[in-house]
N, C-alpha and C. Protein backbone atom coordinates (compact mmCIF):
# COMPACT_ATOMS: atom_id res chain seq x y z
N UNK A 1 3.76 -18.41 -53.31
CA UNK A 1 3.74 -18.29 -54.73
C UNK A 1 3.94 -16.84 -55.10
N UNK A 2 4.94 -16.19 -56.36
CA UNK A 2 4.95 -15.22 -56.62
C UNK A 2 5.06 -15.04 -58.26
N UNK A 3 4.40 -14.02 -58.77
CA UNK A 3 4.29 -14.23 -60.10
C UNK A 3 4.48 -12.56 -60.48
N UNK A 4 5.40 -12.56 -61.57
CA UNK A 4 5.92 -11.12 -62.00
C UNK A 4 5.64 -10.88 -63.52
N UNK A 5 4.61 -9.72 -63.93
CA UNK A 5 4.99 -9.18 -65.17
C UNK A 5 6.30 -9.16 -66.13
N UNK A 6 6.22 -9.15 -67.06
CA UNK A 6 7.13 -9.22 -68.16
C UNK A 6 7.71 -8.40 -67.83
N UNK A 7 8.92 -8.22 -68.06
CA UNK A 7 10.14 -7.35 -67.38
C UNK A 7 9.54 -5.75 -66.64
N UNK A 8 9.28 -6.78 -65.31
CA UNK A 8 8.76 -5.91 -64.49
C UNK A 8 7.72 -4.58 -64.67
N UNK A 9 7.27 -4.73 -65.92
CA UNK A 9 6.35 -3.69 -66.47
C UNK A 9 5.05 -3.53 -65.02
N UNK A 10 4.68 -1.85 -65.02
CA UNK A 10 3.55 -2.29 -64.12
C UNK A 10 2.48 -1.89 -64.88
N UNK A 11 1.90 -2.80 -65.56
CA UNK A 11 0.74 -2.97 -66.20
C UNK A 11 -0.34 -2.56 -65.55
N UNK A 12 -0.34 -2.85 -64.16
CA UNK A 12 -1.56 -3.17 -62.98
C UNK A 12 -1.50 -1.42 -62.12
N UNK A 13 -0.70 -0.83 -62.33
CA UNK A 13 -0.46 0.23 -61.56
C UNK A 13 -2.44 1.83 -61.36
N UNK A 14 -2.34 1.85 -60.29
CA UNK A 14 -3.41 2.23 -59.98
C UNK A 14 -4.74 1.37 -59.90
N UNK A 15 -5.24 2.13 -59.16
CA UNK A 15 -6.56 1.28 -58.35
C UNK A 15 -7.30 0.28 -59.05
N UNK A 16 -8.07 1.15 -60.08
CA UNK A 16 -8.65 0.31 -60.99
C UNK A 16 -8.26 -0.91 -61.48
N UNK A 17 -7.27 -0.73 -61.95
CA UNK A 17 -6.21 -1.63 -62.28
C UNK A 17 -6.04 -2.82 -61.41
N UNK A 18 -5.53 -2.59 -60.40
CA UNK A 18 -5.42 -2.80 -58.82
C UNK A 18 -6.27 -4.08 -58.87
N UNK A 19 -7.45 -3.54 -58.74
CA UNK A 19 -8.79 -4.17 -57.94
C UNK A 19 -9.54 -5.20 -59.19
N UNK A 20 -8.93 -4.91 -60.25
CA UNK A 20 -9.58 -5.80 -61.11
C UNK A 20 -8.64 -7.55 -60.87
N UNK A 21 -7.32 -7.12 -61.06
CA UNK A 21 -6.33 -8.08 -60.67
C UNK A 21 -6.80 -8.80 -59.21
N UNK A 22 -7.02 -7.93 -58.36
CA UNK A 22 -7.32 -8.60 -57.17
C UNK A 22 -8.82 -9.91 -57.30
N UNK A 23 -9.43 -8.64 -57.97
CA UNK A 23 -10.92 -9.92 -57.90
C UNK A 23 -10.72 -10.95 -58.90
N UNK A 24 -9.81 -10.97 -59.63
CA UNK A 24 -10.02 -11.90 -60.44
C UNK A 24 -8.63 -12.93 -59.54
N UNK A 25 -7.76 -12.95 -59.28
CA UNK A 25 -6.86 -13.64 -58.15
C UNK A 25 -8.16 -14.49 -57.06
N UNK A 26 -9.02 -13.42 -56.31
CA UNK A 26 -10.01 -13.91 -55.28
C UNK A 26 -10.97 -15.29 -55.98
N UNK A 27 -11.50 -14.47 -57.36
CA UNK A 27 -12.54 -15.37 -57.68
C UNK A 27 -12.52 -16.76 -58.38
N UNK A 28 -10.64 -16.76 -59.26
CA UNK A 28 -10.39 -17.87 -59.64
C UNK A 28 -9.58 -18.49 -58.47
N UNK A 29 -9.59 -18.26 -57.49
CA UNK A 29 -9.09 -19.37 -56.52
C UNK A 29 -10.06 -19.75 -55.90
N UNK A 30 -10.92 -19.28 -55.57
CA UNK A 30 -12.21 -19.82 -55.27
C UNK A 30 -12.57 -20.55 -56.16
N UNK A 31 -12.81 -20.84 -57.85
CA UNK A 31 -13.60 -21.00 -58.51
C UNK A 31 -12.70 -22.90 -58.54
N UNK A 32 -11.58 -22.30 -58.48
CA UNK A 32 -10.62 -23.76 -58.78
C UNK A 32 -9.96 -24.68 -57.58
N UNK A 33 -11.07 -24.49 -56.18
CA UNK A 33 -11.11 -24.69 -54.42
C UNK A 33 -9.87 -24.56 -54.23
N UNK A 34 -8.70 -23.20 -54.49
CA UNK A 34 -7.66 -22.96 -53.71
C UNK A 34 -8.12 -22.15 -52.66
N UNK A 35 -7.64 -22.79 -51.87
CA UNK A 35 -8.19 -21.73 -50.26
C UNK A 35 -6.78 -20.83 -49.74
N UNK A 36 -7.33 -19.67 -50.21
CA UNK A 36 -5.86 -18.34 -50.47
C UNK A 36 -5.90 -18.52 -48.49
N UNK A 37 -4.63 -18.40 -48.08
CA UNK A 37 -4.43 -17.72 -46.77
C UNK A 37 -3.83 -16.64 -46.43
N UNK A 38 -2.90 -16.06 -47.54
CA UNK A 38 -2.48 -14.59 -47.79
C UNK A 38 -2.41 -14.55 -48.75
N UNK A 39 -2.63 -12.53 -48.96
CA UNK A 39 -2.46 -12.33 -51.09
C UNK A 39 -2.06 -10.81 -50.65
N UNK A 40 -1.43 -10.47 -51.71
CA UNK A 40 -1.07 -9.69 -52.17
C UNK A 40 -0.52 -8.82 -53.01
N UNK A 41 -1.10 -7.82 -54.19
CA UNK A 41 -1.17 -7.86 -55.28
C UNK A 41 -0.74 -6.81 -55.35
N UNK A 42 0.10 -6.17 -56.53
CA UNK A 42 0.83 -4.76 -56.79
C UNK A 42 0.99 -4.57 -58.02
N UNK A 43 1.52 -3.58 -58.28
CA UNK A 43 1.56 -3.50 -59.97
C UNK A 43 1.90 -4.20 -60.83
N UNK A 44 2.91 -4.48 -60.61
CA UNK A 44 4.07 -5.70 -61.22
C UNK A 44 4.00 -7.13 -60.89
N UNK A 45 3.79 -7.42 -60.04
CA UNK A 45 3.61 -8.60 -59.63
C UNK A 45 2.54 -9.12 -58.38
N UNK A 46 2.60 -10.64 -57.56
CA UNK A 46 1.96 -10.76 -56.75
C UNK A 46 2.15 -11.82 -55.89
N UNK A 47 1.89 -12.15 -54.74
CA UNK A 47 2.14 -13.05 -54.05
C UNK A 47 0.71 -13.42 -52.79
N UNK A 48 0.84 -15.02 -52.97
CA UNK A 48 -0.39 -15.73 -52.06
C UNK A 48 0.50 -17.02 -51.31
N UNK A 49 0.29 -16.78 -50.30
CA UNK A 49 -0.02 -18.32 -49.68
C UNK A 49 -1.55 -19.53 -50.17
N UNK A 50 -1.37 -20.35 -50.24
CA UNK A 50 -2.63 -21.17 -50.46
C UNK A 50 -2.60 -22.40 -50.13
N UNK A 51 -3.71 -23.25 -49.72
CA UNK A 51 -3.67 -24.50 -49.24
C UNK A 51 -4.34 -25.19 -51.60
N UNK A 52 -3.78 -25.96 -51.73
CA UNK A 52 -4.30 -26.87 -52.97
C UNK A 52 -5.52 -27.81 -52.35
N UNK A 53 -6.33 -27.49 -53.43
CA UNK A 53 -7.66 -28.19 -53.57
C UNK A 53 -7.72 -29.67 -52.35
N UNK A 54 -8.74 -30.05 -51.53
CA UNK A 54 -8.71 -30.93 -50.46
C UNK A 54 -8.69 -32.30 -51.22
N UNK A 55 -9.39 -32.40 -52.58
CA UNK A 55 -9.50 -33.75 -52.92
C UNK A 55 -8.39 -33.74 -53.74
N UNK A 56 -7.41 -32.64 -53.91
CA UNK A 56 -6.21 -33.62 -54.45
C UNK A 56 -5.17 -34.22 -53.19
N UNK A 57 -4.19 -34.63 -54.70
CA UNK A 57 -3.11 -35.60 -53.93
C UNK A 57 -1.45 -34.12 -54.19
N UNK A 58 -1.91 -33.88 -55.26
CA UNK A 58 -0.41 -32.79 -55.62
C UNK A 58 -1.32 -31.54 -55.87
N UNK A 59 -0.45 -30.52 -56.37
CA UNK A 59 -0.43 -29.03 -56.57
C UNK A 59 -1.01 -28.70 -58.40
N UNK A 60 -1.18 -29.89 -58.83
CA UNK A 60 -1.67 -29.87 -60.50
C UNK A 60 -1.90 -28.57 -61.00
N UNK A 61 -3.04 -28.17 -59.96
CA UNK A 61 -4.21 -27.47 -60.80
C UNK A 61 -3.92 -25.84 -60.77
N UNK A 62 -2.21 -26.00 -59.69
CA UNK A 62 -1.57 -24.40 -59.71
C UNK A 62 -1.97 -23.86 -60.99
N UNK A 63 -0.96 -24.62 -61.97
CA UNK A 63 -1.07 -24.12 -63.31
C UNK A 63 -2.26 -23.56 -64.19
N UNK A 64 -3.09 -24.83 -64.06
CA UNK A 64 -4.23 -24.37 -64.46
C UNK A 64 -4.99 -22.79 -64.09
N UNK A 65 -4.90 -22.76 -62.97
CA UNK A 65 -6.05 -21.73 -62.72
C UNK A 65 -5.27 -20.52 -62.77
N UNK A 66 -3.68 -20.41 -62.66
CA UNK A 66 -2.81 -19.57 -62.73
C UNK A 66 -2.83 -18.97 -64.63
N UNK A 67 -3.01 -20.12 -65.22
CA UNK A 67 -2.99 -20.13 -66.58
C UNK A 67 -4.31 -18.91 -66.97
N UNK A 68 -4.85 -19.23 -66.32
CA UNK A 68 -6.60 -18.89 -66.58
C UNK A 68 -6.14 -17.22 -66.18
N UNK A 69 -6.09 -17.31 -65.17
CA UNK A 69 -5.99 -15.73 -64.51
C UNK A 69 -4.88 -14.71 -65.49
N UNK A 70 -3.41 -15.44 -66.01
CA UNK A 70 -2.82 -14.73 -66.73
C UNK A 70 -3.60 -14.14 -67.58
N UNK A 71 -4.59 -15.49 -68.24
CA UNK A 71 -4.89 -15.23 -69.49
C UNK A 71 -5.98 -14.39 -69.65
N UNK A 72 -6.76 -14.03 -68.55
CA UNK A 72 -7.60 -13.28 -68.43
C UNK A 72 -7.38 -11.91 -68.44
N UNK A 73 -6.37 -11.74 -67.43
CA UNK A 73 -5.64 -10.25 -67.13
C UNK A 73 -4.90 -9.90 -67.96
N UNK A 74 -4.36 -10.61 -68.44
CA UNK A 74 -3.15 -9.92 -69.80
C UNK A 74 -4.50 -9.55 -70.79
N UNK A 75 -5.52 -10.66 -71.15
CA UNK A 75 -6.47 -10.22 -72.14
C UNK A 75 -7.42 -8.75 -71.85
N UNK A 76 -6.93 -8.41 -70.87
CA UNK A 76 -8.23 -7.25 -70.04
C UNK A 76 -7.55 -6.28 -70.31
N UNK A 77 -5.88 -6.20 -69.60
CA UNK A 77 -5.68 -4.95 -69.61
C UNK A 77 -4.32 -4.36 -70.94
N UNK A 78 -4.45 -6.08 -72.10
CA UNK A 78 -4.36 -5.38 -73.44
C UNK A 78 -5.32 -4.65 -73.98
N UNK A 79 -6.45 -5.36 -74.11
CA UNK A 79 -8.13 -4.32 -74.47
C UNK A 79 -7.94 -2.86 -74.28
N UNK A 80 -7.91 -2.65 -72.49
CA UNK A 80 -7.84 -1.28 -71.90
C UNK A 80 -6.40 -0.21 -72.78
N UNK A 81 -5.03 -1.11 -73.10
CA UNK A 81 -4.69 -0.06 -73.78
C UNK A 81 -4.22 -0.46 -75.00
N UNK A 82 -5.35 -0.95 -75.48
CA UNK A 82 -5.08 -1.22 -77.28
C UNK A 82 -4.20 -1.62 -77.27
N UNK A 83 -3.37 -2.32 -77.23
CA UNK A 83 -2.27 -3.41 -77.52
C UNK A 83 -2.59 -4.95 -77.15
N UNK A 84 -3.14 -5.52 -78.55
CA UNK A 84 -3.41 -6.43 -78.46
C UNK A 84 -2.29 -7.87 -78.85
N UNK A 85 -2.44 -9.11 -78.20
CA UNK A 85 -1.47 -9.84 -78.32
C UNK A 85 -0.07 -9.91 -76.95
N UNK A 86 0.27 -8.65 -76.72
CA UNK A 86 1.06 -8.68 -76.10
C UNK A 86 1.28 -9.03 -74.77
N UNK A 87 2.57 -9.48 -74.54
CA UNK A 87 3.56 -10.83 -72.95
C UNK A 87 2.96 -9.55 -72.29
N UNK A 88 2.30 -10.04 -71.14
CA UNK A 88 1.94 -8.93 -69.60
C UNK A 88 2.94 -9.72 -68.60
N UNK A 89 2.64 -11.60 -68.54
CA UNK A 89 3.11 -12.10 -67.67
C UNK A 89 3.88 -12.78 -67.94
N UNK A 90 5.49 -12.54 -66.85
CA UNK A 90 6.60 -13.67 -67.48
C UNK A 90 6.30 -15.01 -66.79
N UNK A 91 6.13 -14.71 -65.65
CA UNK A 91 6.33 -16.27 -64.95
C UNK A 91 6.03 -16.16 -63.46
N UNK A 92 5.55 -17.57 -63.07
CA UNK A 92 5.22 -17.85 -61.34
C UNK A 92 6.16 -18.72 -60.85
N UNK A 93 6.70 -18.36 -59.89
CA UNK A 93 7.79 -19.64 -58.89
C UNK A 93 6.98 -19.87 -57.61
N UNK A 94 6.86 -21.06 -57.29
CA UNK A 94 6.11 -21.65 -56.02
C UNK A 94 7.00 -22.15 -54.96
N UNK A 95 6.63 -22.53 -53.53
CA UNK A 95 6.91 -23.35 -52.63
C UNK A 95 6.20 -24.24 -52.14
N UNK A 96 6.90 -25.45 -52.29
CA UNK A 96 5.59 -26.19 -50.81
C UNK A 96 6.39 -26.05 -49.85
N UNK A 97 5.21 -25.42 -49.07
CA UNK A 97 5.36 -25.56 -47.36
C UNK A 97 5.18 -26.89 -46.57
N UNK A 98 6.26 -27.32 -46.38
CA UNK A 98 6.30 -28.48 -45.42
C UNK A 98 6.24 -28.00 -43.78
N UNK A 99 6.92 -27.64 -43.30
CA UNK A 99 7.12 -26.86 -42.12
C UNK A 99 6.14 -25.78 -41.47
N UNK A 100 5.99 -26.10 -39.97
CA UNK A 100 4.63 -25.40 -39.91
C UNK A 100 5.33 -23.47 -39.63
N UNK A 101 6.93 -23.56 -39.09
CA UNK A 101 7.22 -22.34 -39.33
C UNK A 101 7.20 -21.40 -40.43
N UNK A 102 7.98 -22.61 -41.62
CA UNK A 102 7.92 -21.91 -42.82
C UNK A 102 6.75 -21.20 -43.09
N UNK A 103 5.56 -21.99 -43.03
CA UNK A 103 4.60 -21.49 -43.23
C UNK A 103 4.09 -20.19 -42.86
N UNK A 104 4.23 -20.25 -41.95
CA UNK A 104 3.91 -19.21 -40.31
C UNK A 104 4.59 -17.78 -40.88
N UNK A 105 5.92 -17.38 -41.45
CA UNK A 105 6.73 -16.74 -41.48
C UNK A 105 6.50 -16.16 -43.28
N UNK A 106 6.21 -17.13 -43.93
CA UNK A 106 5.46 -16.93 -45.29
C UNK A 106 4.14 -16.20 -45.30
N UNK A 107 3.34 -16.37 -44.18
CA UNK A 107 1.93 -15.73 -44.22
C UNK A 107 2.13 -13.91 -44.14
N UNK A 108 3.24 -14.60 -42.80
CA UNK A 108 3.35 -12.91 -42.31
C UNK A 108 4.09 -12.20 -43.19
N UNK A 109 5.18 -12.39 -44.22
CA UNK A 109 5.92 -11.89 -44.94
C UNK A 109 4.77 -11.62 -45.91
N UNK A 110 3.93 -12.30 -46.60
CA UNK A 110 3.02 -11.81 -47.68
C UNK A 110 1.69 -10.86 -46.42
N UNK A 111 1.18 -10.87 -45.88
CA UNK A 111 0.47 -9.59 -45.32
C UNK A 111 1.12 -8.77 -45.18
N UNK A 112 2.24 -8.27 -44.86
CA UNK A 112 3.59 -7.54 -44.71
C UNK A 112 4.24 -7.06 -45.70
N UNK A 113 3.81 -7.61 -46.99
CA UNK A 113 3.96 -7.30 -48.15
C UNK A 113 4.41 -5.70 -48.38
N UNK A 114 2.98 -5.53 -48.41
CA UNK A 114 3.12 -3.52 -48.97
C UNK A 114 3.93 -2.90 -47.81
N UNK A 115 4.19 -3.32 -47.13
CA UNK A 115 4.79 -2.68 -45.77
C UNK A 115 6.39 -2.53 -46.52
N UNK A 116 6.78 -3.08 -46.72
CA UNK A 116 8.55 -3.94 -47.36
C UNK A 116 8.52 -3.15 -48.69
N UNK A 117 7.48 -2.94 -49.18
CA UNK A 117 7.50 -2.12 -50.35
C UNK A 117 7.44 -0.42 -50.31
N UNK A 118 7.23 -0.27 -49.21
CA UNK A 118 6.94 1.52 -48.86
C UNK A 118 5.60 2.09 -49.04
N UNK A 119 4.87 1.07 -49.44
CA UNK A 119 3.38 1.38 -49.87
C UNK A 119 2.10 1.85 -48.81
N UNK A 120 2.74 1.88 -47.55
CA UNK A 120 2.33 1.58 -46.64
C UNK A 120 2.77 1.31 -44.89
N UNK A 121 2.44 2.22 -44.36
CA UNK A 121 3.15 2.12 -42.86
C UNK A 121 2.57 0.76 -41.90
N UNK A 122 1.32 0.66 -42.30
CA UNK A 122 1.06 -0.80 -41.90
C UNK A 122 0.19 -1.13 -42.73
N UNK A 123 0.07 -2.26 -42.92
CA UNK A 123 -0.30 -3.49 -43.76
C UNK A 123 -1.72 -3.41 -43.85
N UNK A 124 -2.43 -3.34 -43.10
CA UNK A 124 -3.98 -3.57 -43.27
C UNK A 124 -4.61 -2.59 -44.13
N UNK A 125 -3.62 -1.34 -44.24
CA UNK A 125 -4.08 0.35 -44.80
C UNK A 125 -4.33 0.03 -46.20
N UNK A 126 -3.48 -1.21 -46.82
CA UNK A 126 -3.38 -1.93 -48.82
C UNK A 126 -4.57 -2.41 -48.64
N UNK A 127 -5.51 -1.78 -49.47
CA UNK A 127 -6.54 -2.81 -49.88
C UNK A 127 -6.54 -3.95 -50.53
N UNK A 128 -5.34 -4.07 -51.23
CA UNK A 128 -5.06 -5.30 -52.44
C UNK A 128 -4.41 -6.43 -51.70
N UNK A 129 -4.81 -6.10 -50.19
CA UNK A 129 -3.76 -7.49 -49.07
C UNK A 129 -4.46 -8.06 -48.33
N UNK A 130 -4.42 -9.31 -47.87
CA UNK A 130 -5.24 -9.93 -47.29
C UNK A 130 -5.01 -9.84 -45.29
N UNK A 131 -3.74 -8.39 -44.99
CA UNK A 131 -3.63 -8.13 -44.04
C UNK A 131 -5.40 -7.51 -43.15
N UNK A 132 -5.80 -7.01 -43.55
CA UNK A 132 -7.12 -6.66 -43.06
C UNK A 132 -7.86 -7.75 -42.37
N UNK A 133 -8.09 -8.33 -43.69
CA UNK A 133 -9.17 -9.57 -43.73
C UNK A 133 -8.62 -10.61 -42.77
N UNK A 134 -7.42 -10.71 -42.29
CA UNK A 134 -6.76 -11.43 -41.69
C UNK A 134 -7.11 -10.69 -40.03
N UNK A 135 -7.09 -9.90 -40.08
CA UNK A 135 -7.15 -8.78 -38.65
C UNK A 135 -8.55 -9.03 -38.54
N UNK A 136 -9.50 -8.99 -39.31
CA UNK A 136 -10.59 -9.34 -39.17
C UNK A 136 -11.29 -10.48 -38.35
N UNK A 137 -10.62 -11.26 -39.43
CA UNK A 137 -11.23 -12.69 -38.96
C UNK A 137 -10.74 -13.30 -37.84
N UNK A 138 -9.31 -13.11 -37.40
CA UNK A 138 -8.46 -14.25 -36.79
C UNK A 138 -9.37 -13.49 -35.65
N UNK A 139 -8.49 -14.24 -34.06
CA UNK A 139 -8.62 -14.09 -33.47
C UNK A 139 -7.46 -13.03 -32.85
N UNK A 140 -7.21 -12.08 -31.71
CA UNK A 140 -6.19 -11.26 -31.36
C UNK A 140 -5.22 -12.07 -30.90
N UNK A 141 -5.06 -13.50 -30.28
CA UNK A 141 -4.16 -14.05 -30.18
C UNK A 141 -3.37 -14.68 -31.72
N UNK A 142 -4.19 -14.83 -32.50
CA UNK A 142 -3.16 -15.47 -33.86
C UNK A 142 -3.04 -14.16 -34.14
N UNK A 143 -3.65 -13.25 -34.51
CA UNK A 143 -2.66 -12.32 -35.35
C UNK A 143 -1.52 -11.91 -34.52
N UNK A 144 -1.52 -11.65 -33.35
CA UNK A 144 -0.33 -11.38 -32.60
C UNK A 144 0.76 -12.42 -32.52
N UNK A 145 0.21 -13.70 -32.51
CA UNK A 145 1.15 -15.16 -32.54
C UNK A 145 2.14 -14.43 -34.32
N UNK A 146 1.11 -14.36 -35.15
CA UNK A 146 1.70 -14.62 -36.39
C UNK A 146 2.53 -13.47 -36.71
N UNK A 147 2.39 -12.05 -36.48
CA UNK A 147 2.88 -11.11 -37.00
C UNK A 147 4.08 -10.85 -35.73
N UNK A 148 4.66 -12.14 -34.57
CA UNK A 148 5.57 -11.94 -34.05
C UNK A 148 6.68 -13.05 -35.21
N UNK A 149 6.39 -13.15 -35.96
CA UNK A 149 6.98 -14.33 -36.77
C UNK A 149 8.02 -12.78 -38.00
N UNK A 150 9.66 -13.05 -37.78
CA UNK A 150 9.98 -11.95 -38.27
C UNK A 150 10.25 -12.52 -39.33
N UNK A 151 10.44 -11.60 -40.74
CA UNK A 151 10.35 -11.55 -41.87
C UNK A 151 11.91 -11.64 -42.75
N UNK A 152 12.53 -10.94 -42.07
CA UNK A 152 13.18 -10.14 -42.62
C UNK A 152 14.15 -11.54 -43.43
N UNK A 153 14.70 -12.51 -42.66
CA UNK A 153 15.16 -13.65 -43.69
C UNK A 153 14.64 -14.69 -44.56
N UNK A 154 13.33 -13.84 -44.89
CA UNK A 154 12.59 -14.75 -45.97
C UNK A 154 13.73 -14.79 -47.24
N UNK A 155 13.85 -15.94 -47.61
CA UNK A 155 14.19 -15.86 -49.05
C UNK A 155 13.39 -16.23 -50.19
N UNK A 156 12.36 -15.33 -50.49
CA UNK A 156 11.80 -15.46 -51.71
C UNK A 156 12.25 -14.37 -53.23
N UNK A 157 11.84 -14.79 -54.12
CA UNK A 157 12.05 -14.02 -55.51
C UNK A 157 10.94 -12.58 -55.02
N UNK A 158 11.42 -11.79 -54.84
CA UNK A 158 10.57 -10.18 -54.49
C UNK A 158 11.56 -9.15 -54.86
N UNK A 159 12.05 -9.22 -55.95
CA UNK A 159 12.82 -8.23 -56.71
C UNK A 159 12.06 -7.03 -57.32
N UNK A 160 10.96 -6.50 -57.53
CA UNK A 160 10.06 -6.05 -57.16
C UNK A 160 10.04 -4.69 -56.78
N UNK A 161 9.50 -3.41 -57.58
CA UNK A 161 9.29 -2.32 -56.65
C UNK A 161 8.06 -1.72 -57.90
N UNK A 162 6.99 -2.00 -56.76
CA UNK A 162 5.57 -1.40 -57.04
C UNK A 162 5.29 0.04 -57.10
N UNK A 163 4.95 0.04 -58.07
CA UNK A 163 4.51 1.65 -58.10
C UNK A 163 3.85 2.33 -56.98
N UNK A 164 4.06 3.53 -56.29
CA UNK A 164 3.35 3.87 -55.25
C UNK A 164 2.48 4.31 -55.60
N UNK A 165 1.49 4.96 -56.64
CA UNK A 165 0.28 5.18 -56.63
C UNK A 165 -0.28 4.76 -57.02
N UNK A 166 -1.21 3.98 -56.00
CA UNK A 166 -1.94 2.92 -56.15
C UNK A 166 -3.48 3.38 -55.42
């Protein structure tokens, strides 16, 4: 899933900024049982892998909780600079992952994220990525399984260039 500010504006640019977007991404996917498996968040835009809620049957409730989070963050960081009313977010494009490569190659491309962006010589260094937390938890054989999974012919919408100070 990737979702981009209104003509690429970086609304989100710097930490603060940053980290508010992030917890609120963390806490409404939790809040609405999406179980994130990669994220990664930047000025302009953002991108997650996620498994959809266990007791559904489809992807419904993308919208919903996606709805929620726009509407939260556009409402936060109009407040912060007095401009009230105004488009922060244009739009989200999704995939379902059928394929257990696709998948595989999607995870690593979104931890890999800030890397592709210049933000970063390796991935775990972004706090706003779920590369860490991933290094963390897995075991040394999956992260090594997964981050041999190359990137470079992903075709997703990542038109995209994040502000570097972050």
């Amino acid at each position: 899933m990737t979702a981009g500010t209104y003509l690429k504006v970086h609304y989100f640019r710097g930490a603060d900024r940053l980290r508010v977007l992030h917890r609120g991404l963390l806490k409404l996917a939790q809040e609405h049982c999406w179980q994130l498996e990669a994220w990664a968040v930047f000025s302009n835009h953002y991108h997650f892998v996620a498994h959809s809620p266990a007791d559904a049957d489809t992807a419904k409730s993308l919208s919903k909780w996606l709805g929620v989070l726009h509407a939260k963050s556009a409402g936060w960081i109009n407040r912060v600079e007095g401009s009230p009313g105004r488009q922060v977010w244009h739009n989200f494009w999704e995939t379902r992952l059928t394929y257990q490569k696709s998948y595989l190659v999607r995870l690593n491309y979104v931890h890999q994220n800030p890397v592709k962006h210049g933000l970063v010589p390796v991935a775990d260094q972004y706090p706003w990525c779920s590369a860490a937390w991933f290094e963390r938890t897995a075991s040394a054989a999956q992260v090594k399984n997964l981050y041999r999974f190359k990137t470079d012919k992903v075709h997703l919408l990542d038109e995209f260039s994040p502000m570097p100070d972050w």
